[in-house]
PDB file of N, CA and C in Angstrom:
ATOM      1  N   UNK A   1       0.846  -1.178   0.000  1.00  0.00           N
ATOM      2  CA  UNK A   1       0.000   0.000   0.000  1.00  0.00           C
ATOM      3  C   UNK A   1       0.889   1.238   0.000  1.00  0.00           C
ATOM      4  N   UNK A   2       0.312   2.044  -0.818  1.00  0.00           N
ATOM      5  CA  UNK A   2       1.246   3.331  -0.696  1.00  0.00           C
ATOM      6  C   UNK A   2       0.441   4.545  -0.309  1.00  0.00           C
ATOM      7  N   UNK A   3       1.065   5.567   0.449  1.00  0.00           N
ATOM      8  CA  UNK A   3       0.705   6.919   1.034  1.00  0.00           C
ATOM      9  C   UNK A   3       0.990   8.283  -0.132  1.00  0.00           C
ATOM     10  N   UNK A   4       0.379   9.191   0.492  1.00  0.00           N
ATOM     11  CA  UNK A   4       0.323  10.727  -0.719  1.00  0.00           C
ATOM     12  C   UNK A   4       0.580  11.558   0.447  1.00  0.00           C
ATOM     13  N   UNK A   5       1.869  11.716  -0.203  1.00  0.00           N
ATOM     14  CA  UNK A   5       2.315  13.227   0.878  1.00  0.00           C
ATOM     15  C   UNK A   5       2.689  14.582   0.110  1.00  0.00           C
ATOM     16  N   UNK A   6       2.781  15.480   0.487  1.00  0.00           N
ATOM     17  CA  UNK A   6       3.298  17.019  -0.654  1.00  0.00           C
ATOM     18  C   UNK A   6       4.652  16.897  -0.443  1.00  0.00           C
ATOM     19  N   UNK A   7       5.277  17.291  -1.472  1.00  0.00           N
ATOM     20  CA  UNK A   7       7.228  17.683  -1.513  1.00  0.00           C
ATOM     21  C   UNK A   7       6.932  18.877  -2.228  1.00  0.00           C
ATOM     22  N   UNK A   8       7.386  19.795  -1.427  1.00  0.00           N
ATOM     23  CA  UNK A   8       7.264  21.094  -1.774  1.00  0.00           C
ATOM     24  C   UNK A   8       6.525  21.851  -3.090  1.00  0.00           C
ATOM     25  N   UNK A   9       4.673  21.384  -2.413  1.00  0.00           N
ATOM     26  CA  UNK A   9       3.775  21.973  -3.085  1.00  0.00           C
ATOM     27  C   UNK A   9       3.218  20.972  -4.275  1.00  0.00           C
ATOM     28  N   UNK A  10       4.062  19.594  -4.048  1.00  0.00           N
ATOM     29  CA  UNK A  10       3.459  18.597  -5.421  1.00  0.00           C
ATOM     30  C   UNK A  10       3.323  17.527  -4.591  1.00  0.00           C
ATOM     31  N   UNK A  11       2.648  16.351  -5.248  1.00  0.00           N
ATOM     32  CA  UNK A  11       2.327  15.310  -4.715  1.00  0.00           C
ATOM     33  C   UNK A  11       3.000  14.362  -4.984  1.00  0.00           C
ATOM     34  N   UNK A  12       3.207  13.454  -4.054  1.00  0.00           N
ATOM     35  CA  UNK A  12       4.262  12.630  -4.004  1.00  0.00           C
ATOM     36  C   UNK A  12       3.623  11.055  -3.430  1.00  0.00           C
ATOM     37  N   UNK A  13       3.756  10.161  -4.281  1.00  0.00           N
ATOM     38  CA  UNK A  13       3.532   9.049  -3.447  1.00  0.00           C
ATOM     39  C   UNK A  13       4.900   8.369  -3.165  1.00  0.00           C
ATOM     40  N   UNK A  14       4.518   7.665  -2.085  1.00  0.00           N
ATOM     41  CA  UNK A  14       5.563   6.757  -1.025  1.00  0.00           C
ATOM     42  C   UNK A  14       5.143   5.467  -0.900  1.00  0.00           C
ATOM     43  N   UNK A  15       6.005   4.708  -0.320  1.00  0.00           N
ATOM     44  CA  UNK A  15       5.792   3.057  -0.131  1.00  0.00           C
ATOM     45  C   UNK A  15       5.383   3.222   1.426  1.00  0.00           C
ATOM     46  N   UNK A  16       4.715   2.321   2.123  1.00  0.00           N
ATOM     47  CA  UNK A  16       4.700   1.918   3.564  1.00  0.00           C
ATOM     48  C   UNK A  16       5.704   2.249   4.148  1.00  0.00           C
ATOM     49  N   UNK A  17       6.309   2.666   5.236  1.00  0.00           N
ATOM     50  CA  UNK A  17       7.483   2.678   5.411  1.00  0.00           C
ATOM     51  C   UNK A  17       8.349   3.637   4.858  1.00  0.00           C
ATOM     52  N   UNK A  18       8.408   4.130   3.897  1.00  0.00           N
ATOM     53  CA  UNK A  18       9.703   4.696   3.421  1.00  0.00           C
ATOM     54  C   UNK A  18       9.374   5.777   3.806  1.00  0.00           C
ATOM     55  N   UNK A  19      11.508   6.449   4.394  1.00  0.00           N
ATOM     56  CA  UNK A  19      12.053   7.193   5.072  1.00  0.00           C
ATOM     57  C   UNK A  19      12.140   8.332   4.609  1.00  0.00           C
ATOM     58  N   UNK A  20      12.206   9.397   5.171  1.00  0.00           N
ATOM     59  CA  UNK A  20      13.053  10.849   4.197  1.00  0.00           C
ATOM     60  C   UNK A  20      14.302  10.365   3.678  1.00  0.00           C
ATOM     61  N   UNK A  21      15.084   9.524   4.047  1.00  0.00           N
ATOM     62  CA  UNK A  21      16.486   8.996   3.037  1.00  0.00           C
ATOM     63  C   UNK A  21      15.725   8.727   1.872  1.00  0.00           C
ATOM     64  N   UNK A  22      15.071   7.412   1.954  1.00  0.00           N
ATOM     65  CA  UNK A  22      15.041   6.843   0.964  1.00  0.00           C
ATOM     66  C   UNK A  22      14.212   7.466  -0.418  1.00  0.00           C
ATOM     67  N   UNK A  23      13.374   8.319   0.279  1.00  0.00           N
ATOM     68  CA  UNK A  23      12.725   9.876  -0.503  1.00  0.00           C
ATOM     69  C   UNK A  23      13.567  10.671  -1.033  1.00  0.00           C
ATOM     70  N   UNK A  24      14.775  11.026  -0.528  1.00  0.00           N
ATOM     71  CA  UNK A  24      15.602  11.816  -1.123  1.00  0.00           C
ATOM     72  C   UNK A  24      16.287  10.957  -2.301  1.00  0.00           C
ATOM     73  N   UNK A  25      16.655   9.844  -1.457  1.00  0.00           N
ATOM     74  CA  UNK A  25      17.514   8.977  -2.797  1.00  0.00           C
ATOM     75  C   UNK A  25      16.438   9.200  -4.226  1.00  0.00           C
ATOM     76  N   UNK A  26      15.491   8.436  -3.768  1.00  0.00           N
ATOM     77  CA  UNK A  26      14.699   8.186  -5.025  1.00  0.00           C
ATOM     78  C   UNK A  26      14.711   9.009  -6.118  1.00  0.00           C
ATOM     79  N   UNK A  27      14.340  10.309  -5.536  1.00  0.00           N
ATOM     80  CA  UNK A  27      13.667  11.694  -5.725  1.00  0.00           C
ATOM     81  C   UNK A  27      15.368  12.470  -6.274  1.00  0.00           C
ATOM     82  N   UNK A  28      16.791  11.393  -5.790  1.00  0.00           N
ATOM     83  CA  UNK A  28      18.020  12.416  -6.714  1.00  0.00           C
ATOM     84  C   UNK A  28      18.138  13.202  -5.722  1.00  0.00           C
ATOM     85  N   UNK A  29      18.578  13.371  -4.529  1.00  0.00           N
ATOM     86  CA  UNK A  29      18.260  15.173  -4.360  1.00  0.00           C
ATOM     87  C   UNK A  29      19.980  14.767  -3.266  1.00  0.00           C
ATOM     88  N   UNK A  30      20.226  13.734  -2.769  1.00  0.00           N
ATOM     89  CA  UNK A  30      21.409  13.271  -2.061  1.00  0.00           C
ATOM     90  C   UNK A  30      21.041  13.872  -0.318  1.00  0.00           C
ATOM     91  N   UNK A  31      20.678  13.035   0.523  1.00  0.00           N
ATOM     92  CA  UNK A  31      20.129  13.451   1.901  1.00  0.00           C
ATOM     93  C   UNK A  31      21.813  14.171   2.644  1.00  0.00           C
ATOM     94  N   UNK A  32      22.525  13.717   1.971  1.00  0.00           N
ATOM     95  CA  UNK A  32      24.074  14.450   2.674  1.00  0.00           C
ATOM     96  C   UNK A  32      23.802  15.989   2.655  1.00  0.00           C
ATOM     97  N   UNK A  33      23.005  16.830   1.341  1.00  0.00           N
ATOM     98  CA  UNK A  33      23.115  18.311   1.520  1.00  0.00           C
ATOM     99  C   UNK A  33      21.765  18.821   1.097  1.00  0.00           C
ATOM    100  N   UNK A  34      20.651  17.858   1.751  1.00  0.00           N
ATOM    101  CA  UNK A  34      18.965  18.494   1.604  1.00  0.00           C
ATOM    102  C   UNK A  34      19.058  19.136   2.862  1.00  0.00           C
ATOM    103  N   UNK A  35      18.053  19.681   3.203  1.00  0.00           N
ATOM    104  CA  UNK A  35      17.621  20.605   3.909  1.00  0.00           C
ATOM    105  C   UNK A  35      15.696  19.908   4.424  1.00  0.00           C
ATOM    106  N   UNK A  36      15.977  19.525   5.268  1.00  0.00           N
ATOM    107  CA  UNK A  36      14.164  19.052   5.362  1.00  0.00           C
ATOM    108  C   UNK A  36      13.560  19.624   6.251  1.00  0.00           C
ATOM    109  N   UNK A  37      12.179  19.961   6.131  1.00  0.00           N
ATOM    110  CA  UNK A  37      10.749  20.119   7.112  1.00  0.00           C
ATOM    111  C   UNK A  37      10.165  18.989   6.512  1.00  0.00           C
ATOM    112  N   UNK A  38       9.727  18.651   7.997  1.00  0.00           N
ATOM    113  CA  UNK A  38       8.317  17.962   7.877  1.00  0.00           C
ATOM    114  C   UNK A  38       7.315  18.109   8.945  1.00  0.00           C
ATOM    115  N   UNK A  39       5.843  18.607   8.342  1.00  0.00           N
ATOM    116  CA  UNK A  39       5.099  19.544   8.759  1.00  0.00           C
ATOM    117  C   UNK A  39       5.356  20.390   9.463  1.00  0.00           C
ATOM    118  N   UNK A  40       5.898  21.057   8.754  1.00  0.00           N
ATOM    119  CA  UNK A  40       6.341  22.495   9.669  1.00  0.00           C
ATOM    120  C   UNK A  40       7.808  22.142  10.636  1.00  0.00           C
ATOM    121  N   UNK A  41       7.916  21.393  10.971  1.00  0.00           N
ATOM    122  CA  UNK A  41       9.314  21.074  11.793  1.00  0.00           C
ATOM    123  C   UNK A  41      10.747  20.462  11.379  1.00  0.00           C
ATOM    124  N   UNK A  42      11.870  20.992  11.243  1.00  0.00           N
ATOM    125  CA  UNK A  42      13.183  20.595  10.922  1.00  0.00           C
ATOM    126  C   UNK A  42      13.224  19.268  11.366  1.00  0.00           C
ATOM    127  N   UNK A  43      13.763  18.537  10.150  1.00  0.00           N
ATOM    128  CA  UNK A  43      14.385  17.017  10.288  1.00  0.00           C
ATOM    129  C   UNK A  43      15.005  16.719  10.897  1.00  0.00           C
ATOM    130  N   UNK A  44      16.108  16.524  11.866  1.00  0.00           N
ATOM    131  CA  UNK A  44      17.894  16.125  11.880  1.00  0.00           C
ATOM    132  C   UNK A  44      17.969  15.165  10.887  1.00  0.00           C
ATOM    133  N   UNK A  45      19.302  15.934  10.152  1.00  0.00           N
ATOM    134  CA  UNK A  45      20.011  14.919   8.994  1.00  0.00           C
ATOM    135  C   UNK A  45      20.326  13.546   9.439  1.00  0.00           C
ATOM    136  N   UNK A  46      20.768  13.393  11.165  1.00  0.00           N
ATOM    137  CA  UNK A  46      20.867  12.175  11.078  1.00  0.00           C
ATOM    138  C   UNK A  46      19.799  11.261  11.650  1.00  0.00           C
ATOM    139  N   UNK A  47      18.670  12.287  11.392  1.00  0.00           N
ATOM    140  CA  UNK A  47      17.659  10.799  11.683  1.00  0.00           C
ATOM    141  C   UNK A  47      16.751  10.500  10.260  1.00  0.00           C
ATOM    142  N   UNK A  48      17.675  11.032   9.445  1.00  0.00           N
ATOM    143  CA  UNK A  48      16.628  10.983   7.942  1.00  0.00           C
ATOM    144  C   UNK A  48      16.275   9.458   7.794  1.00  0.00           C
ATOM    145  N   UNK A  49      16.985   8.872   8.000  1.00  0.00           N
ATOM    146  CA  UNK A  49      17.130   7.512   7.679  1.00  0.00           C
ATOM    147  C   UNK A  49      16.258   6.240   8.790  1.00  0.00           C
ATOM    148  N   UNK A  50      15.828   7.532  10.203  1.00  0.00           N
ATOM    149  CA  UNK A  50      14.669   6.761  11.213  1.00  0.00           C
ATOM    150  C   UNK A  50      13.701   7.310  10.624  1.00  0.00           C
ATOM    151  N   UNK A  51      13.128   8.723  10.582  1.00  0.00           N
ATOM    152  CA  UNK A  51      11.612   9.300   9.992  1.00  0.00           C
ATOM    153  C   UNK A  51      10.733   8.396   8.930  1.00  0.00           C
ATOM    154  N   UNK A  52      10.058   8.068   9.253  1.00  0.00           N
ATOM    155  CA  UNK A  52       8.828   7.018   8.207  1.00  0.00           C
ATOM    156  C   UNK A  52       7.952   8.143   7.952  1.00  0.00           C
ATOM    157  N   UNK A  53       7.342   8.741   6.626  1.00  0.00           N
ATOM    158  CA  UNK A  53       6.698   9.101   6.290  1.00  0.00           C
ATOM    159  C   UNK A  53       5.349   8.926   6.542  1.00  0.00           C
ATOM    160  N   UNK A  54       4.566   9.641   6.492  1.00  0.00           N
ATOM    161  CA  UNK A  54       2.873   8.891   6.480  1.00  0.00           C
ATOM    162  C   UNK A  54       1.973   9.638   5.293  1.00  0.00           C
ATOM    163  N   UNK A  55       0.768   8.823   5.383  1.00  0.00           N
ATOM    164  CA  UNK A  55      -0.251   9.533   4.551  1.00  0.00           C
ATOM    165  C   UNK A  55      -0.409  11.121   5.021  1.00  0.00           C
ATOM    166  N   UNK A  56      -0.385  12.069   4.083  1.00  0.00           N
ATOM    167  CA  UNK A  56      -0.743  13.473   4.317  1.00  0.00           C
ATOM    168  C   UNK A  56       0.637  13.992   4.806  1.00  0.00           C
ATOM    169  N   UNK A  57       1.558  13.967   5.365  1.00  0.00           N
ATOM    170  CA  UNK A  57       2.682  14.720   5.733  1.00  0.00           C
ATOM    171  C   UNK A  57       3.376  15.915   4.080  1.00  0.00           C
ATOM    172  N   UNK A  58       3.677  16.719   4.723  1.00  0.00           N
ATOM    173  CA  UNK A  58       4.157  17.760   3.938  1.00  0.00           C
ATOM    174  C   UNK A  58       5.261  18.397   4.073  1.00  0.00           C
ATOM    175  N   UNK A  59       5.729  18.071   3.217  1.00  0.00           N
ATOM    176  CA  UNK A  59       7.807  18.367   3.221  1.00  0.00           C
ATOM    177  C   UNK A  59       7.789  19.558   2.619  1.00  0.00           C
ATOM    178  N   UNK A  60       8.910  20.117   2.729  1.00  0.00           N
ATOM    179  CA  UNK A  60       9.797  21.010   2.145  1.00  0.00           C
ATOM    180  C   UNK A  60      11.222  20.766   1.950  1.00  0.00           C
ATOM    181  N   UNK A  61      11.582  20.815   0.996  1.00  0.00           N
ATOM    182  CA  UNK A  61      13.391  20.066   0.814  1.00  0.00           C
ATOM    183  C   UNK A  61      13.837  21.084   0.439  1.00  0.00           C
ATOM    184  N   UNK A  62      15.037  21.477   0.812  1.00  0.00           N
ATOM    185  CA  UNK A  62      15.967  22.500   0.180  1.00  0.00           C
ATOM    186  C   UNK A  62      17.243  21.952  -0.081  1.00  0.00           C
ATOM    187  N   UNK A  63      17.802  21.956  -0.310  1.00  0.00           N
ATOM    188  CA  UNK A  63      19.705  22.407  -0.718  1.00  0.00           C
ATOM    189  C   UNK A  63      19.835  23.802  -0.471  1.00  0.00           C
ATOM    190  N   UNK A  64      21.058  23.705   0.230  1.00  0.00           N
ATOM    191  CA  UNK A  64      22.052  24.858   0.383  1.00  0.00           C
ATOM    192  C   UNK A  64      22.429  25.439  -0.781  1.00  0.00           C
ATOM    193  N   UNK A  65      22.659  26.577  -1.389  1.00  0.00           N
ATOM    194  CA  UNK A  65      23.480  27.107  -2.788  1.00  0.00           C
ATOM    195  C   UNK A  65      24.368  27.684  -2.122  1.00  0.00           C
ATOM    196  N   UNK A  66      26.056  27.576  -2.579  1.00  0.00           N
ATOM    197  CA  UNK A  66      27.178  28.757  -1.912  1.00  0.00           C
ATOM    198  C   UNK A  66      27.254  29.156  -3.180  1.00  0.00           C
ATOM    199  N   UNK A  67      27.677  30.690  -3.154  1.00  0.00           N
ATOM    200  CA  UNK A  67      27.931  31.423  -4.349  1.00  0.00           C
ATOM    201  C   UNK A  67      28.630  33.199  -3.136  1.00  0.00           C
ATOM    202  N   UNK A  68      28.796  33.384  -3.825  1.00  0.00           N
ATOM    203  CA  UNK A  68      29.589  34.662  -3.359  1.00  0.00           C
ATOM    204  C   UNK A  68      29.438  36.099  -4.286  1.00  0.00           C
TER     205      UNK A  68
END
């Protein structure tokens, strides 16, 4: 069974279970330099890989840009 959550403003389906890692992997984005909310609250990078997603949750992912 799979869940429908938003990634910043689009819809996204997920597997049972699957993590903000494995969301980032999928999704390309590399969890080493995303930036996450979920619903409204900051991730820790190192628990990307405990967080289980659910039906309805709503992300926001960023990356950092350096430029000068």
């Amino acid at each position: 069974m799979s869940a429908s959550i938003t990634v910043n403003g689009r819809d996204q389906a997920v597997e049972d279970g699957e993590t903000v890692a494995g969301l980032l992997e999928r999704l390309g984005l590399g969890a080493r330099y995303a930036l996450v909310e979920r619903n409204g609250d900051p991730v820790e990078r190192t628990r990307y890989a405990e967080v289980s997603l659910e039906d309805g949750d709503r992300l926001v992912v960023a990356r950092p840009v350096a430029g000068g």
